[in-house]
C-alpha atoms as a PDB file:
ATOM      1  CA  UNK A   1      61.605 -65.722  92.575  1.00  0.00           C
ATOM      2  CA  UNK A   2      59.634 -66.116  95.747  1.00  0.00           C
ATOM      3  CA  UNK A   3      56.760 -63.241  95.873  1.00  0.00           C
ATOM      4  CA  UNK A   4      56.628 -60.893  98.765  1.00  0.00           C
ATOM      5  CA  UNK A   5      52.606 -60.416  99.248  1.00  0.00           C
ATOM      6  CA  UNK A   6      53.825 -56.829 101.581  1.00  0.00           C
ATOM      7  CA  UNK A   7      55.635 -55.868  98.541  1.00  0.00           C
ATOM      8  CA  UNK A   8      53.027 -56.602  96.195  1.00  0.00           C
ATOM      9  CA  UNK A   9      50.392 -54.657  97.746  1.00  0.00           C
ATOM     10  CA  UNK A  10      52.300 -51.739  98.430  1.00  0.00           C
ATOM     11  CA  UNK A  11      53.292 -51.825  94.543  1.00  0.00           C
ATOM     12  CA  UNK A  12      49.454 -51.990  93.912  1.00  0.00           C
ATOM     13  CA  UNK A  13      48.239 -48.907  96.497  1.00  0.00           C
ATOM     14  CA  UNK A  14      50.868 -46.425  94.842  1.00  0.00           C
ATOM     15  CA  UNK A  15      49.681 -47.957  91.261  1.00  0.00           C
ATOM     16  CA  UNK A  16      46.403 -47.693  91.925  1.00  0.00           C
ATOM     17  CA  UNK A  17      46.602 -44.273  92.958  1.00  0.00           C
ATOM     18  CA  UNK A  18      48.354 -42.806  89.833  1.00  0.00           C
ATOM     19  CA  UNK A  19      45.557 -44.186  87.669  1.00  0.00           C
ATOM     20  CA  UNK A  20      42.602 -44.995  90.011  1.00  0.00           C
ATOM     21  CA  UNK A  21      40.739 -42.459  87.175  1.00  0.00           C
ATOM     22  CA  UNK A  22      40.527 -45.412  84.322  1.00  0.00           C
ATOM     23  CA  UNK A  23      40.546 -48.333  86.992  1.00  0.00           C
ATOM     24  CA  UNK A  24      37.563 -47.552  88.521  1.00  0.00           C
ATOM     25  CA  UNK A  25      35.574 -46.423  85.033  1.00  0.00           C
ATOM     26  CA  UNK A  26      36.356 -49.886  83.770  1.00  0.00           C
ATOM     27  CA  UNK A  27      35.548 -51.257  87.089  1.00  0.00           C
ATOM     28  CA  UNK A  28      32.341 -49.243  87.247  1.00  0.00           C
ATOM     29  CA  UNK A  29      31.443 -50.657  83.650  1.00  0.00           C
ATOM     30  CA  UNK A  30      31.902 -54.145  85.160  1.00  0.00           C
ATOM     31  CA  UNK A  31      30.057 -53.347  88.084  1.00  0.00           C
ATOM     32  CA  UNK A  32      26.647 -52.224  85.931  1.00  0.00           C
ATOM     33  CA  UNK A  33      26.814 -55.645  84.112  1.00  0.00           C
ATOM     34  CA  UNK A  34      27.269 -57.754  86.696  1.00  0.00           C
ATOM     35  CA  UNK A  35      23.957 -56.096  88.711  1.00  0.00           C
ATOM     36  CA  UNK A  36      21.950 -55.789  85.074  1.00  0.00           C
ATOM     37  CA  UNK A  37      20.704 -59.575  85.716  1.00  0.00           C
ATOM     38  CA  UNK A  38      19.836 -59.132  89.119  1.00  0.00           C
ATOM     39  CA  UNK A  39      17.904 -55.989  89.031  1.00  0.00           C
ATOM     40  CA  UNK A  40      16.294 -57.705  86.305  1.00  0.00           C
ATOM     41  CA  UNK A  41      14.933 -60.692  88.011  1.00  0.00           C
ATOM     42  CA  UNK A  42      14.251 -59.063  91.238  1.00  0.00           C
ATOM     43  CA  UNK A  43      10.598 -59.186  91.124  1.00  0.00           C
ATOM     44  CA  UNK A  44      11.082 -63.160  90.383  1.00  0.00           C
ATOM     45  CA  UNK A  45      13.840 -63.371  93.654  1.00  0.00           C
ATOM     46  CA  UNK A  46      10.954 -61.649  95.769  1.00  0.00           C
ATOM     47  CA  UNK A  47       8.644 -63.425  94.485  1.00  0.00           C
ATOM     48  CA  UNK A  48      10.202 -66.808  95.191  1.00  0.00           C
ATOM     49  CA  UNK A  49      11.484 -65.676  98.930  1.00  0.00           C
ATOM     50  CA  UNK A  50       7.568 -65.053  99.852  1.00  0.00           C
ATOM     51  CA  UNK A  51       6.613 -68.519  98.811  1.00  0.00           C
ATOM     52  CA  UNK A  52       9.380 -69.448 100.764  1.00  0.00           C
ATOM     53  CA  UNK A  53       8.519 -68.148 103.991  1.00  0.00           C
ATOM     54  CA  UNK A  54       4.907 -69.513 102.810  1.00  0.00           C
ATOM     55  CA  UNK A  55       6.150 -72.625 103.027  1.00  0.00           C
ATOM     56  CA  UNK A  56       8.307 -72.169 106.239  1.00  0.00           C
ATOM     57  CA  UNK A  57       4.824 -71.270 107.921  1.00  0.00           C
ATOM     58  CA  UNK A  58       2.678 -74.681 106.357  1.00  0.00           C
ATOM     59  CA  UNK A  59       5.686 -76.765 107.208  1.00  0.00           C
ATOM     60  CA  UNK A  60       5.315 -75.029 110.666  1.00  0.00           C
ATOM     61  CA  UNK A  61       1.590 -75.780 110.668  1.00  0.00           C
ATOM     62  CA  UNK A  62       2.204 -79.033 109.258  1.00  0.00           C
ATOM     63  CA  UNK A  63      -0.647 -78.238 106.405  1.00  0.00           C
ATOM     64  CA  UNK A  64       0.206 -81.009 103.938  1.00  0.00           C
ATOM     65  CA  UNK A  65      -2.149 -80.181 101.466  1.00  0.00           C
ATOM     66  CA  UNK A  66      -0.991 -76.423 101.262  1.00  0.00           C
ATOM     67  CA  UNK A  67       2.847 -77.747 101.281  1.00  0.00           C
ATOM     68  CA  UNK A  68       2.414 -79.466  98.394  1.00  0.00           C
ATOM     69  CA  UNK A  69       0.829 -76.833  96.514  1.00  0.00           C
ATOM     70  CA  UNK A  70       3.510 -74.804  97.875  1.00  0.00           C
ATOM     71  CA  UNK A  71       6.260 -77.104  96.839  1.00  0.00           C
ATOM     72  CA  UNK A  72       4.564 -77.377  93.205  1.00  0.00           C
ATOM     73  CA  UNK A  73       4.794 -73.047  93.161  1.00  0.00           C
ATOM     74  CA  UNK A  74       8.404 -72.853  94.468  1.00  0.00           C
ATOM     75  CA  UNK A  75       9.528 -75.696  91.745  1.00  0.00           C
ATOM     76  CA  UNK A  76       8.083 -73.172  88.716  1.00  0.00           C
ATOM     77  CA  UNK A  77       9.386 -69.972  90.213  1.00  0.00           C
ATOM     78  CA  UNK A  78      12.526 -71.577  90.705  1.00  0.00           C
ATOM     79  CA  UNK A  79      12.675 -72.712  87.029  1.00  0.00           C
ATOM     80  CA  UNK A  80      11.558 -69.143  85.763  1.00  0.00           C
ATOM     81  CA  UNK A  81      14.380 -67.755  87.625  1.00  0.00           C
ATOM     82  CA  UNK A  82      17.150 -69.841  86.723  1.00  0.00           C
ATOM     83  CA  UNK A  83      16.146 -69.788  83.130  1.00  0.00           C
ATOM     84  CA  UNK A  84      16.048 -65.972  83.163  1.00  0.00           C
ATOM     85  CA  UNK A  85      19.611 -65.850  84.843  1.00  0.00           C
ATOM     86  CA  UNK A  86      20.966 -68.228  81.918  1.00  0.00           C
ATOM     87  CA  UNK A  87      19.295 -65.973  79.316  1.00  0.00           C
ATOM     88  CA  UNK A  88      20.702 -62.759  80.570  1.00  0.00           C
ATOM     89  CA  UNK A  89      24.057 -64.456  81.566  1.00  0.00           C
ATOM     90  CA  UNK A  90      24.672 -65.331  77.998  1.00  0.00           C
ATOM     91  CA  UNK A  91      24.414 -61.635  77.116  1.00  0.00           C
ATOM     92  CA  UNK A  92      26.375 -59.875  80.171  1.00  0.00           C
ATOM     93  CA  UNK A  93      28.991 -62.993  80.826  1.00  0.00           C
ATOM     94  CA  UNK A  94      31.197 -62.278  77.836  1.00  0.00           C
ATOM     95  CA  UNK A  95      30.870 -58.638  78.212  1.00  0.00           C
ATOM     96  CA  UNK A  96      31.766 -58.779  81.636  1.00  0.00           C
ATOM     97  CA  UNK A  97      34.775 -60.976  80.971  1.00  0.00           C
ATOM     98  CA  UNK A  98      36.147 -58.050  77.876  1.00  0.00           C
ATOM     99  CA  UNK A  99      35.796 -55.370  80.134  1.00  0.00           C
ATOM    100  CA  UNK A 100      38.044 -57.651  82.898  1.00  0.00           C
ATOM    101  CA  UNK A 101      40.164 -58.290  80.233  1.00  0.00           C
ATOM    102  CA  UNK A 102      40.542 -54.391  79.550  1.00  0.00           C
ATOM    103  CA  UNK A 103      40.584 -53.877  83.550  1.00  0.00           C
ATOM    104  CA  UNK A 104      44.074 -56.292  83.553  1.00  0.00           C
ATOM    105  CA  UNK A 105      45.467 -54.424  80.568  1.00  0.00           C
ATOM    106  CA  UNK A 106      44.831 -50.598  82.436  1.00  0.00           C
ATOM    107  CA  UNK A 107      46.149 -52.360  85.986  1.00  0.00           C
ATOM    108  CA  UNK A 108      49.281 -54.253  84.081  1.00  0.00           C
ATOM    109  CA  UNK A 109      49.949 -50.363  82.878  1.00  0.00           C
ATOM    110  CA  UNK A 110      49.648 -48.857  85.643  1.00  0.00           C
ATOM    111  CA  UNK A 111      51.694 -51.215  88.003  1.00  0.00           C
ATOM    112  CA  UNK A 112      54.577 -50.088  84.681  1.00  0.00           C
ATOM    113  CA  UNK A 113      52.838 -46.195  85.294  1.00  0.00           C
ATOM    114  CA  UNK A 114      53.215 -46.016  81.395  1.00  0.00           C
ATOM    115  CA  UNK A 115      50.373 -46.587  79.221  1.00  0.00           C
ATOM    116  CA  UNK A 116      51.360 -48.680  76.325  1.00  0.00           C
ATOM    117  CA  UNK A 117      49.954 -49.607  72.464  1.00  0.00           C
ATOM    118  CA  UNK A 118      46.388 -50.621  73.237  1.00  0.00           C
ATOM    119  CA  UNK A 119      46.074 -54.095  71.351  1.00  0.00           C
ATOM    120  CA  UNK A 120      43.509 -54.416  68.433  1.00  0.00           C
ATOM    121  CA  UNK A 121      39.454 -55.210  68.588  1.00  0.00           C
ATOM    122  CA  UNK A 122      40.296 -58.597  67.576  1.00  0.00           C
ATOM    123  CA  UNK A 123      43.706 -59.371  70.026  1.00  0.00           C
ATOM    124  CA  UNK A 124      41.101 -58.501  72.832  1.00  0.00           C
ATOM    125  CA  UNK A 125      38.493 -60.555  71.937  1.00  0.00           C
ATOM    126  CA  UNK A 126      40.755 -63.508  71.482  1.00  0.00           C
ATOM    127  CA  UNK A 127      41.715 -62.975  74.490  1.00  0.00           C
ATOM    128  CA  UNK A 128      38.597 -62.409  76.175  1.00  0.00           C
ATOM    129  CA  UNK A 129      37.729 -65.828  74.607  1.00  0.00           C
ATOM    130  CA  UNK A 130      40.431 -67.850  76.143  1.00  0.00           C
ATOM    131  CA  UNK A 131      39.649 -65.653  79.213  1.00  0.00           C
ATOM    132  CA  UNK A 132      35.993 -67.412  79.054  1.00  0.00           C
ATOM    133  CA  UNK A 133      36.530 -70.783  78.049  1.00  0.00           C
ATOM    134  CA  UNK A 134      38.860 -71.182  80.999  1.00  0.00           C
ATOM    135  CA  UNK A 135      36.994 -69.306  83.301  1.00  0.00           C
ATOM    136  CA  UNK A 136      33.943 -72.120  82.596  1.00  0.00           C
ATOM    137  CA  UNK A 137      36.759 -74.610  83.095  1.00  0.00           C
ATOM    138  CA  UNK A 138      38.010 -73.328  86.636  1.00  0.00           C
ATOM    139  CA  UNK A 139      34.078 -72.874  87.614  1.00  0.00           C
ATOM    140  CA  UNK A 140      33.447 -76.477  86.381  1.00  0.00           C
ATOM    141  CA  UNK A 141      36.609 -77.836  88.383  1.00  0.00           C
ATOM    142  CA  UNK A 142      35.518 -75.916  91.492  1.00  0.00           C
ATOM    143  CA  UNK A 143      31.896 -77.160  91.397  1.00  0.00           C
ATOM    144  CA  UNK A 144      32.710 -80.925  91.028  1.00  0.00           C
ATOM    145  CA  UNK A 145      36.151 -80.666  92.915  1.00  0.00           C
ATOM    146  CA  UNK A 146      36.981 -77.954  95.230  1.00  0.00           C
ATOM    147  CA  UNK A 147      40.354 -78.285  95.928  1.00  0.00           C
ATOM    148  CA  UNK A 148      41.694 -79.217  92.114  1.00  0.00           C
ATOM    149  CA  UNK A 149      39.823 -76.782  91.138  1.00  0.00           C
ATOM    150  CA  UNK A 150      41.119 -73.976  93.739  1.00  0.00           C
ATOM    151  CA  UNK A 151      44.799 -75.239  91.977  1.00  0.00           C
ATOM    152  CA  UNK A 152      43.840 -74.969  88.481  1.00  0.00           C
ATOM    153  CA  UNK A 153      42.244 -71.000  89.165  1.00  0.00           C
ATOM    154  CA  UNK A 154      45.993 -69.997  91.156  1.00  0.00           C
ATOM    155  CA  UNK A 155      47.967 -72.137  88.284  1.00  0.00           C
ATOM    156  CA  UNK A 156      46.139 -70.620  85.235  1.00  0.00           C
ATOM    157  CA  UNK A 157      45.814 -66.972  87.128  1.00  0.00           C
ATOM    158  CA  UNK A 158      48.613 -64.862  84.875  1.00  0.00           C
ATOM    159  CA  UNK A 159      47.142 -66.363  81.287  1.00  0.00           C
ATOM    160  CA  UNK A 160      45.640 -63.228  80.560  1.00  0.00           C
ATOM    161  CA  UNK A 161      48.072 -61.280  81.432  1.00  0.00           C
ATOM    162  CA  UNK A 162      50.708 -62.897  79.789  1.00  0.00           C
ATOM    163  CA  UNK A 163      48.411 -63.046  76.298  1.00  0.00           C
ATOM    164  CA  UNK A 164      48.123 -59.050  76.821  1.00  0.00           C
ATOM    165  CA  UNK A 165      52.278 -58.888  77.877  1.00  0.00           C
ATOM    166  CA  UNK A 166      53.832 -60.949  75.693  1.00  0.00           C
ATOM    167  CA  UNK A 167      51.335 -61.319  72.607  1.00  0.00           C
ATOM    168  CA  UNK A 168      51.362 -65.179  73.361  1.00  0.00           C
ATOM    169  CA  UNK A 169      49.098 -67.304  72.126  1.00  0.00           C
ATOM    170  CA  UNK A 170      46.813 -69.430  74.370  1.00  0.00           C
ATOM    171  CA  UNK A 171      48.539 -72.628  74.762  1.00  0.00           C
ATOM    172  CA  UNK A 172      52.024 -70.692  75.413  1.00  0.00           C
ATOM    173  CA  UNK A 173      50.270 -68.462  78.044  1.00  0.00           C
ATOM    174  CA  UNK A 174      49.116 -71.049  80.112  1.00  0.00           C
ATOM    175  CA  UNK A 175      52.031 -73.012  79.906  1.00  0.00           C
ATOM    176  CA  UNK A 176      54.143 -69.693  81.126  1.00  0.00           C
ATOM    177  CA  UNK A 177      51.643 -69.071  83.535  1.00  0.00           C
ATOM    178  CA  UNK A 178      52.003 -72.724  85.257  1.00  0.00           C
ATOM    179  CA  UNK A 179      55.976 -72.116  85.233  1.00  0.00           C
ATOM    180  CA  UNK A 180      55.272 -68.570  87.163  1.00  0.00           C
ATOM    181  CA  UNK A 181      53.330 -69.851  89.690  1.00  0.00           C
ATOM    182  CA  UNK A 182      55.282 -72.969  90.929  1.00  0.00           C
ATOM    183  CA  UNK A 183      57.141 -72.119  93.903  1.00  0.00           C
ATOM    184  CA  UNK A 184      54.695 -69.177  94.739  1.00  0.00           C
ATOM    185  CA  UNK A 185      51.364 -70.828  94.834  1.00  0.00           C
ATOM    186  CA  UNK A 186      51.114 -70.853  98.525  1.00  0.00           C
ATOM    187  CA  UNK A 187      51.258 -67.117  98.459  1.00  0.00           C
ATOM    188  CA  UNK A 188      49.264 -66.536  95.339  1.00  0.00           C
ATOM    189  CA  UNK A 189      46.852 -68.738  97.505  1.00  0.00           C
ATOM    190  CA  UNK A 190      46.951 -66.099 100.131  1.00  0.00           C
ATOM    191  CA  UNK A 191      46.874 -62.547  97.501  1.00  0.00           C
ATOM    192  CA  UNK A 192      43.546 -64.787  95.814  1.00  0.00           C
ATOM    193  CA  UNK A 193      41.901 -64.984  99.532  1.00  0.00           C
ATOM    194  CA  UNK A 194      42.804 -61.177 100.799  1.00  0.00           C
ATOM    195  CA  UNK A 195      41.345 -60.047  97.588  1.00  0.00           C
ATOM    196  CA  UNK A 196      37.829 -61.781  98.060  1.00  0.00           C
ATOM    197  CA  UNK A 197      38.460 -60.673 101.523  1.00  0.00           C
ATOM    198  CA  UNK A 198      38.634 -57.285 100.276  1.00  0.00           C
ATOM    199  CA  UNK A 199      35.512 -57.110  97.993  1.00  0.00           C
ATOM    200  CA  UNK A 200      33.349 -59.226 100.235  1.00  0.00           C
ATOM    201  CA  UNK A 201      34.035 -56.645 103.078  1.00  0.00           C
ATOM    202  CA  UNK A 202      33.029 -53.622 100.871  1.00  0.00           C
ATOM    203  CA  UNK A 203      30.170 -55.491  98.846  1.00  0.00           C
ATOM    204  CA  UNK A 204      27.514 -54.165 100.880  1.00  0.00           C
ATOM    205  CA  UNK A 205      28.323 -50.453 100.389  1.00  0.00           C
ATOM    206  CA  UNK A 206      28.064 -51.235  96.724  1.00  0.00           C
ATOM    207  CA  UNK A 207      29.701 -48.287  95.651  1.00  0.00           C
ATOM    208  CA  UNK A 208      32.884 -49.643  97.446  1.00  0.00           C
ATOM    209  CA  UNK A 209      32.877 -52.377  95.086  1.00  0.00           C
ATOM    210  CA  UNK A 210      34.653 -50.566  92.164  1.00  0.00           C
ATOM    211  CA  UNK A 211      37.372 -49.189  93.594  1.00  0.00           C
ATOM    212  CA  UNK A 212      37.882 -52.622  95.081  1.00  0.00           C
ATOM    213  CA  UNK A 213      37.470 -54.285  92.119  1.00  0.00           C
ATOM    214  CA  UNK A 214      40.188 -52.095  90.264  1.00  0.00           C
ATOM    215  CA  UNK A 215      42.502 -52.565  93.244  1.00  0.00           C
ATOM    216  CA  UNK A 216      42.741 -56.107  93.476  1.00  0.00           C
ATOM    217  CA  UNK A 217      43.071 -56.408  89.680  1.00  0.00           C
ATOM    218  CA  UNK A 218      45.969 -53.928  90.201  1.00  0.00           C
ATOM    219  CA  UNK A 219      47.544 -56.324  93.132  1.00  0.00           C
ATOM    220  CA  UNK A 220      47.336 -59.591  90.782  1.00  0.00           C
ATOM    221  CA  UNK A 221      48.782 -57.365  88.106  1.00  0.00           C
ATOM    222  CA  UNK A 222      51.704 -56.537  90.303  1.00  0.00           C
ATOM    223  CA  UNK A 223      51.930 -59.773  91.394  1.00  0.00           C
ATOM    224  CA  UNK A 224      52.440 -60.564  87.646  1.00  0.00           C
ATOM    225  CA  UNK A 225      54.850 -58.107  87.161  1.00  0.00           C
ATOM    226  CA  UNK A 226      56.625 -59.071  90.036  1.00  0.00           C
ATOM    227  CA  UNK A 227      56.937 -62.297  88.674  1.00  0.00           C
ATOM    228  CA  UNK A 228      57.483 -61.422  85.204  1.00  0.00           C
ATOM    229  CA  UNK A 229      60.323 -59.745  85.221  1.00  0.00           C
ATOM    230  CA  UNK A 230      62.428 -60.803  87.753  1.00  0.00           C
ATOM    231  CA  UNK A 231      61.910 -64.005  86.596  1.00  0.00           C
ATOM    232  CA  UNK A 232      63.155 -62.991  82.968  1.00  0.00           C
ATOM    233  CA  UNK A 233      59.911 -64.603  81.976  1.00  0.00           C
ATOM    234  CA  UNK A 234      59.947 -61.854  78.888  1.00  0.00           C
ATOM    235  CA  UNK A 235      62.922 -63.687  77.713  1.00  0.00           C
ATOM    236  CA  UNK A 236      62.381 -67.207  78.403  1.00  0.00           C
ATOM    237  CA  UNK A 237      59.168 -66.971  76.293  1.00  0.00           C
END
């Protein structure tokens, strides 16, 4: 089943629209996470940009002996800051990735506009766990290989969704997910790029980003669904 990207966004608008109430509360809940870290180190970011011009104007001045000091002061605020982004990602990371798992469960029902059995506590966080350990794997293949790594994000991008559809297990769902994708990945390329597009263009109003956020989770959830069942998927297991 080829995917039509017109048809896929118009599926998402009139989705997201029937239920843009619970989207955007669980998008709103991601939204405070994600900023908790860097509200919390912004004293350390300013901090680091003054040295920074500080050392813009010695370099400038060519003042060796205040660029070194300089250097020594931008190499300890730099390690205070990444060590404080580390601690606090270990506590918002996972929460942010359950509440995008719960995002893709309220977008997958709403792209059906019928809300179904919520799964249990411990479904969720199974899921959210396979949802993280592949996440680290895509940012891992992206950092050290773009490209491979831009493959293995479109090829693994329905495992969620297929864990919260069809109460698969991890393996299963990411072997469904690589079968869904082949023939489409060109234009799941494209749905992956206008959705950054979309959230880069309304991250500077800030309050933009959660409706954004709950729309394009709503477009790769019809996408899904697309997918899903008129390729039978449901029944091929």
């Amino acid at each position: 089943m080829k995917l039509s990207i017109t048809r896929c966004y118009a599926l998402a608008w009139r989705s997201f629209c029937k239920w843009w109430i619970p989207l955007c509360l669980v998008s709103g809940i991601i939204f405070v996470f994600e900023i908790i870290p860097s509200m919390l180190v912004r004293v350390d970011v300013d901090k680091l940009k003054d040295t920074a011009r500080q050392a813009i104007t010695a370099t400038l001045e060519n003042d060796v002996e205040k660029m070194e000091d300089i250097s020594l002061k931008v190499k300890a605020q730099t390690s205070i800051l990444i060590r404080k982004f580390i601690r606090f990602g270990l506590y918002t990371f996972p929460l942010v990735a359950l509440f995008s798992v719960i995002l893709l469960m309220h977008a997958n029902w709403a792209v059906k506009n019928r809300q179904e059995t919520r799964r249990p506590p411990s479904v969720l966080i199974y899921i959210t766990f396979v949802h993280i350990v592949l996440a680290i794997g895509k940012l891992l293949a992206f950092f050290f290989f773009f490209f491979p790594g831009a493959y293995l994000y479109i090829k693994l991008l329905f495992v969620s969704l297929i864990m919260l559809e069809g109460k698969k297990r991890a393996r299963a769902a990411i072997k469904i997910s690589w079968r869904m994708t082949r023939g489409n990945f060109w234009r799941l390329f494209l749905l992956v790029l206008m959705n950054t597009g979309i959230q880069f263009l309304v991250l500077p109003t800030v309050i933009g980003a959660v409706p954004a956020t709950g729309f394009v989770n709503t477009a790769r959830a019809a996408a899904f669904r697309m997918i899903w069942e008129e390729g039978n998927y449901a029944e091929k297991g």
